[in-house]
C-alpha atoms as a PDB file:
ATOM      1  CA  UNK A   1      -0.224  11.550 -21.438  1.00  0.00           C
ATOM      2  CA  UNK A   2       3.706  11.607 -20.987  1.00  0.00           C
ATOM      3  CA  UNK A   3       5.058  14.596 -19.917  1.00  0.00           C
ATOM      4  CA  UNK A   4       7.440  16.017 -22.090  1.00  0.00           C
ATOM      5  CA  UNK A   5      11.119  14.686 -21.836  1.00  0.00           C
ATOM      6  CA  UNK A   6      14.089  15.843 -24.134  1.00  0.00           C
ATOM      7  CA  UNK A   7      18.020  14.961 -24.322  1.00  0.00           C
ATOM      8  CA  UNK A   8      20.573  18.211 -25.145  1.00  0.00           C
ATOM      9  CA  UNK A   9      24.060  17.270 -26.100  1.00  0.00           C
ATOM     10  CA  UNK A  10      26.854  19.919 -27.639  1.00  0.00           C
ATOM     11  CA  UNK A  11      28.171  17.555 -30.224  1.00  0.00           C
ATOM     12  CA  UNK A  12      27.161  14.776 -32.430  1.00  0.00           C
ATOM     13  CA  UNK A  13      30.541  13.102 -30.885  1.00  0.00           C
ATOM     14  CA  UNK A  14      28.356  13.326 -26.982  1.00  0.00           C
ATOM     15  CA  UNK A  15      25.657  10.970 -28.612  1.00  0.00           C
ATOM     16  CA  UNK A  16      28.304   8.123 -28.093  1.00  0.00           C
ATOM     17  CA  UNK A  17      28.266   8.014 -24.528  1.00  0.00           C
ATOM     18  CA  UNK A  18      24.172   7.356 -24.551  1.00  0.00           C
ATOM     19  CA  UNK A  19      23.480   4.269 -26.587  1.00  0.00           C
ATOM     20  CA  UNK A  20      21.205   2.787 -24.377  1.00  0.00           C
ATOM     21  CA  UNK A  21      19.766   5.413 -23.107  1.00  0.00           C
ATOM     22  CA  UNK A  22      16.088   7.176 -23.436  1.00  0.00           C
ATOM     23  CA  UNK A  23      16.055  10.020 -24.956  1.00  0.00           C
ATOM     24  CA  UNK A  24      12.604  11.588 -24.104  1.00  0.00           C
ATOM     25  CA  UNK A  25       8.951  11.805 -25.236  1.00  0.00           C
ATOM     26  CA  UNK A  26       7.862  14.532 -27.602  1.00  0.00           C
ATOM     27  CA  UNK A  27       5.318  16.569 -27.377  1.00  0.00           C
ATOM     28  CA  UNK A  28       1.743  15.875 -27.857  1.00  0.00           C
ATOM     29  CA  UNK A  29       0.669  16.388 -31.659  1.00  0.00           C
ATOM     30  CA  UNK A  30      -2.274  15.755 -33.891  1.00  0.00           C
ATOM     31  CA  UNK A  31      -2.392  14.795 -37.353  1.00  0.00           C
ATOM     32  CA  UNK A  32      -5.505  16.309 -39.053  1.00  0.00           C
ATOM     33  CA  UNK A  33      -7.908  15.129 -41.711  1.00  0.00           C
ATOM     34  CA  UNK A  34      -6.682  18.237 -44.005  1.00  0.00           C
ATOM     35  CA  UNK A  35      -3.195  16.861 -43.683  1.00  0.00           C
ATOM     36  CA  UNK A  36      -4.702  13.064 -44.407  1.00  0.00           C
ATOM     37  CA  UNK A  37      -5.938  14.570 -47.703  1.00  0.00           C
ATOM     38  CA  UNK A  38      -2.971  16.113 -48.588  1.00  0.00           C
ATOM     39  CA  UNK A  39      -0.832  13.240 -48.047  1.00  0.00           C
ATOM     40  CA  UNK A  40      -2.797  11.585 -50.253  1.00  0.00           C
ATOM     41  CA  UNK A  41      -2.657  13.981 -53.003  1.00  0.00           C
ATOM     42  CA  UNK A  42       0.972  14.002 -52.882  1.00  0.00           C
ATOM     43  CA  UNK A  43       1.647  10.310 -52.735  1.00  0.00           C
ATOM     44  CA  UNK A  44      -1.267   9.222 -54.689  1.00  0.00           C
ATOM     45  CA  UNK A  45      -3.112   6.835 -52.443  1.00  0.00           C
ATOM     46  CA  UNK A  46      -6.408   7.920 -52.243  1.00  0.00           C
ATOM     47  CA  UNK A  47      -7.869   4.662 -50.718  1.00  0.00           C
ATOM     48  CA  UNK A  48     -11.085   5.162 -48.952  1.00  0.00           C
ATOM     49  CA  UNK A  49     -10.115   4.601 -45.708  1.00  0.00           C
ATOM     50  CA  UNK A  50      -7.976   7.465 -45.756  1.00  0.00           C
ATOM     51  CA  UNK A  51      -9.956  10.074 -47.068  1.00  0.00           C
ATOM     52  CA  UNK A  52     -13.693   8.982 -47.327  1.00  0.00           C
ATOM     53  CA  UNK A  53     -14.793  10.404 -44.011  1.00  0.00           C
ATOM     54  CA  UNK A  54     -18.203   9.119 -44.789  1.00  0.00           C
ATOM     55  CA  UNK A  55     -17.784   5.611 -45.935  1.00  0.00           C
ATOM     56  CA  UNK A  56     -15.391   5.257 -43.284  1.00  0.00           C
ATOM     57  CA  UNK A  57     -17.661   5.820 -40.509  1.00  0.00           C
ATOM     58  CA  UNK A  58     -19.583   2.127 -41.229  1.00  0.00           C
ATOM     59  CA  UNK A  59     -15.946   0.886 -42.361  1.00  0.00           C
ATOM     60  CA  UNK A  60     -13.355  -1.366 -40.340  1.00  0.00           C
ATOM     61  CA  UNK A  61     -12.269   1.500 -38.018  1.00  0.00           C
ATOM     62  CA  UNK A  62     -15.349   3.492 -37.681  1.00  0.00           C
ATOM     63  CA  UNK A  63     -13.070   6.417 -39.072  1.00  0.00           C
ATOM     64  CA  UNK A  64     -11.014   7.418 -41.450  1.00  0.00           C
ATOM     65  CA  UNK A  65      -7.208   6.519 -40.247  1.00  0.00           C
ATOM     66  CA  UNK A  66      -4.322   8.312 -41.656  1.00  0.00           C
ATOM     67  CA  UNK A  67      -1.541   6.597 -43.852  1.00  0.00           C
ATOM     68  CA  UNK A  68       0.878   4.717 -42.103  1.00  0.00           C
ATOM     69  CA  UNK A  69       3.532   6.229 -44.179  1.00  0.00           C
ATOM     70  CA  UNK A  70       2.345   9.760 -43.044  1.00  0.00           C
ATOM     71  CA  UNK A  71       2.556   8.867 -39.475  1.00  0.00           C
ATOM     72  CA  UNK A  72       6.011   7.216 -40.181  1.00  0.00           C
ATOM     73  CA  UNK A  73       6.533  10.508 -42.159  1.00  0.00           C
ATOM     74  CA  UNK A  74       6.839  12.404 -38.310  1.00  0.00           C
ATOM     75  CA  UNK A  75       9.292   9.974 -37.117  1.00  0.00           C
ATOM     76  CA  UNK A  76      11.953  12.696 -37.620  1.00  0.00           C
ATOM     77  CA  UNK A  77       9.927  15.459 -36.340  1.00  0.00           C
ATOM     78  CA  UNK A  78       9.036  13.880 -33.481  1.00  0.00           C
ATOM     79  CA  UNK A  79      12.834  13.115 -32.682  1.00  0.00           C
ATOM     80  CA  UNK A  80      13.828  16.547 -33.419  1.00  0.00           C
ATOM     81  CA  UNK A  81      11.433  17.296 -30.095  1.00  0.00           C
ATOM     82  CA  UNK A  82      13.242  15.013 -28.207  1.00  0.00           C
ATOM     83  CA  UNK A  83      17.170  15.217 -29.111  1.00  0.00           C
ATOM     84  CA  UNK A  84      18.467  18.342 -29.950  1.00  0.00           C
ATOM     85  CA  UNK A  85      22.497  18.731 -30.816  1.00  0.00           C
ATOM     86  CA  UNK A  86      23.716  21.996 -30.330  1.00  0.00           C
ATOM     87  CA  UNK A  87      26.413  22.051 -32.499  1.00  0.00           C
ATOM     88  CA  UNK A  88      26.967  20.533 -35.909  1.00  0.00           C
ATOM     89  CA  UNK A  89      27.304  21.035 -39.305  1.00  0.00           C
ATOM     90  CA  UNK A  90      24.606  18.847 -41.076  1.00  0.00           C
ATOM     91  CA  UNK A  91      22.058  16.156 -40.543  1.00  0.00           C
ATOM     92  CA  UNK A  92      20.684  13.422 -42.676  1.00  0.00           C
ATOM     93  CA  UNK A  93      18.372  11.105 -42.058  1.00  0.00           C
ATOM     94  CA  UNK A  94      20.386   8.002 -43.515  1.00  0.00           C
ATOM     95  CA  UNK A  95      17.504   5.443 -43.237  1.00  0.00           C
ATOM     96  CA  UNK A  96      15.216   3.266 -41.644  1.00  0.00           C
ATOM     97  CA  UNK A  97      16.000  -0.428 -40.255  1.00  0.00           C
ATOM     98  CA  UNK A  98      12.096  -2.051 -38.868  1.00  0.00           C
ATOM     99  CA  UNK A  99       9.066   0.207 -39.282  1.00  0.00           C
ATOM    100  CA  UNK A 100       5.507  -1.985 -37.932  1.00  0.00           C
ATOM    101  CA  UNK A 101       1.979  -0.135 -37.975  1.00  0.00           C
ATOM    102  CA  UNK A 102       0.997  -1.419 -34.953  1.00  0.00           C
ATOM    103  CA  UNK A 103      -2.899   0.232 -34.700  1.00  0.00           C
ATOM    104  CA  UNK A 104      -4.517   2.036 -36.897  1.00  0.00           C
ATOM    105  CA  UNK A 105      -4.696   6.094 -35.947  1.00  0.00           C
ATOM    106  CA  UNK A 106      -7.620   8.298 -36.730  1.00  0.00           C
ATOM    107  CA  UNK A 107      -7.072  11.554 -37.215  1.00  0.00           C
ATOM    108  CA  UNK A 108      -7.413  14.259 -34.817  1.00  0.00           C
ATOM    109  CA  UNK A 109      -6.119  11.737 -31.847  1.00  0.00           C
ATOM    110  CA  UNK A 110      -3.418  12.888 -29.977  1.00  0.00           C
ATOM    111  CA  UNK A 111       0.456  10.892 -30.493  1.00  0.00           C
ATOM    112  CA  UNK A 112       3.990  11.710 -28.780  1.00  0.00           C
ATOM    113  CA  UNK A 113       7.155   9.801 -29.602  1.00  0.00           C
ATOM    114  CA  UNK A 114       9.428   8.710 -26.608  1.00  0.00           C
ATOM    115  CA  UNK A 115      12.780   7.551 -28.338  1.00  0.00           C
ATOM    116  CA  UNK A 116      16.109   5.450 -27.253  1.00  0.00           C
ATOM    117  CA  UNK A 117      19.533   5.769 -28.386  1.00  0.00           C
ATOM    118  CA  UNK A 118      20.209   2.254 -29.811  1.00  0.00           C
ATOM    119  CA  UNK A 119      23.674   2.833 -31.508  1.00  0.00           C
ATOM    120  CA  UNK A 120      26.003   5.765 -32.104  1.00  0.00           C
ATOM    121  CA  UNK A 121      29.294   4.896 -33.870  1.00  0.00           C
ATOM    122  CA  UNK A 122      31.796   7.564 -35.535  1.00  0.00           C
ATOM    123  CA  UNK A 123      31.591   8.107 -39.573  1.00  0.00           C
ATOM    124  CA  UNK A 124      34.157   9.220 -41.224  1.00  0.00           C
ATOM    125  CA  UNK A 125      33.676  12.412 -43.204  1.00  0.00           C
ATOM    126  CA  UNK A 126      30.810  12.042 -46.436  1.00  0.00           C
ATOM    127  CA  UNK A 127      33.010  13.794 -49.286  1.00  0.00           C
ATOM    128  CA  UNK A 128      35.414  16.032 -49.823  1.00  0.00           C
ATOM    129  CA  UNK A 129      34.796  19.272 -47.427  1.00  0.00           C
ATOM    130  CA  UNK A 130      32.858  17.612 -45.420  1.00  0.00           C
ATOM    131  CA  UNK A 131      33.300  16.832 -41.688  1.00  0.00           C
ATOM    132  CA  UNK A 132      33.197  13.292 -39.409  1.00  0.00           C
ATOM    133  CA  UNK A 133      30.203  12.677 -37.450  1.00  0.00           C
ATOM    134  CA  UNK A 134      28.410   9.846 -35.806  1.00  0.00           C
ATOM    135  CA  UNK A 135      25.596   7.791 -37.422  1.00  0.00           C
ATOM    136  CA  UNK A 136      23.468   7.031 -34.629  1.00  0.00           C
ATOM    137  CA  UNK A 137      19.954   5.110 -34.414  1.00  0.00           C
ATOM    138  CA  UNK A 138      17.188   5.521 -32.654  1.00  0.00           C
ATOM    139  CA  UNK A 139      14.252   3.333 -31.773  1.00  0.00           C
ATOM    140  CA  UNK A 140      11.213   5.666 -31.926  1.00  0.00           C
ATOM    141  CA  UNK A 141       7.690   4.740 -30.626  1.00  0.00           C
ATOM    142  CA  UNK A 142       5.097   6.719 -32.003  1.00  0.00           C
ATOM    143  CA  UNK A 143       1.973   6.293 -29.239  1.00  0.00           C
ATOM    144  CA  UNK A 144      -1.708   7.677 -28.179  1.00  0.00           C
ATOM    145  CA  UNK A 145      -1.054  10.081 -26.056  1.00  0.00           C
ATOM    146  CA  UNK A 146      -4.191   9.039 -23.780  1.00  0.00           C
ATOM    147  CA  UNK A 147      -3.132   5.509 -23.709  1.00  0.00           C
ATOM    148  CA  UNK A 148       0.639   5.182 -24.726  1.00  0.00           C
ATOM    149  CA  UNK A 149      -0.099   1.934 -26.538  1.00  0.00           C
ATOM    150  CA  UNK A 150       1.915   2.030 -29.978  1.00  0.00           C
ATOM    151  CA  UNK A 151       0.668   2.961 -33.365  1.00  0.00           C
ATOM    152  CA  UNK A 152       3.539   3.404 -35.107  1.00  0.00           C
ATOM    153  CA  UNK A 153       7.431   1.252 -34.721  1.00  0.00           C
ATOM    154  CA  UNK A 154      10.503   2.617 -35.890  1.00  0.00           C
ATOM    155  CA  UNK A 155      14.259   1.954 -36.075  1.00  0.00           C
ATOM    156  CA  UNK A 156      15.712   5.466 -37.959  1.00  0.00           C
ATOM    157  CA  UNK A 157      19.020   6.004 -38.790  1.00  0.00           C
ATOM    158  CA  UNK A 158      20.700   9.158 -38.752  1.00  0.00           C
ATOM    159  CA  UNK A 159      23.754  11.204 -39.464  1.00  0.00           C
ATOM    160  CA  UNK A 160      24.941  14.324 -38.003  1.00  0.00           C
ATOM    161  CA  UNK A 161      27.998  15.855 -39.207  1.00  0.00           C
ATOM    162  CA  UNK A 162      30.688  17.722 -37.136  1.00  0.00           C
END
């Protein structure tokens, strides 16, 4: 396991100066079964590797493995544990540029995100009242704990707002 790394800046404008840089690891968290099911219940997808514990067991991954969606769901909480701006007015996740499901992840394993700073540019204010701010994206890896091999990929764009 990693230990825990994060990145403090006091404005969205300090992001500019680490492009390039890593940003940290998260801390260790678990996705559950419980939240599995209620993923599924929310989105729809009740395929059987998700939620039939059972039939799962004799099934491709000898468990049921959550929804790659769900796990790509924690990208942003994941990077909230690892960059925190101080000071800002709003923040938006503006989108996401490659996402892979690497491996499969049963629930109950333990995953942490470690993160780098791929861009940061300056954005011009959203609407009327609003303030500038820098779009910025991060590549986030979303790994086993134990192991750090990769489950999860991710390129997420975001926006913070002076």
């Amino acid at each position: 396991m990693r230990a825990t790394r994060r990145t403090t800046v006091d404005t969205p404008d300090d992001l500019l100066a680490l492009v390039g840089a890593e940003l940290g690891v998260s801390a260790p968290q678990v996705v559950t079964q419980q939240q599995v099911d209620q993923f599924a219940d929310v989105t729809g997808d009740h395929q059987w590797i998700h939620v039939d514990v059972a039939r799962a067991r004799s099934g491709p991954f000898g468990s049921t493995v959550v929804h790659g969606f769900l796990t790509l769901a924690l990208v942003p909480r994941l990077l909230a544990d690892i960059l925190e701006v101080r000071t800002f007015s709003m923040g938006v996740n503006y989108g996401l540029d490659r996402v892979r499901f690497v491996r499969p992840l049963p629930p109950g394993v333990e995953i942490q995100g470690t993160a780098t700073l791929v861009s940061a540019t300056p954005i011009a204010p959203a609407g009327k009242g609003s303030a500038a701010g820098v779009q910025a994206k991060a590549s986030i890896v979303v790994e086993f704990a134990e192991t750090s091999q990769p489950c999860c990929v991710a390129e997420i764009l975001f926006r913070y707002h002076a």
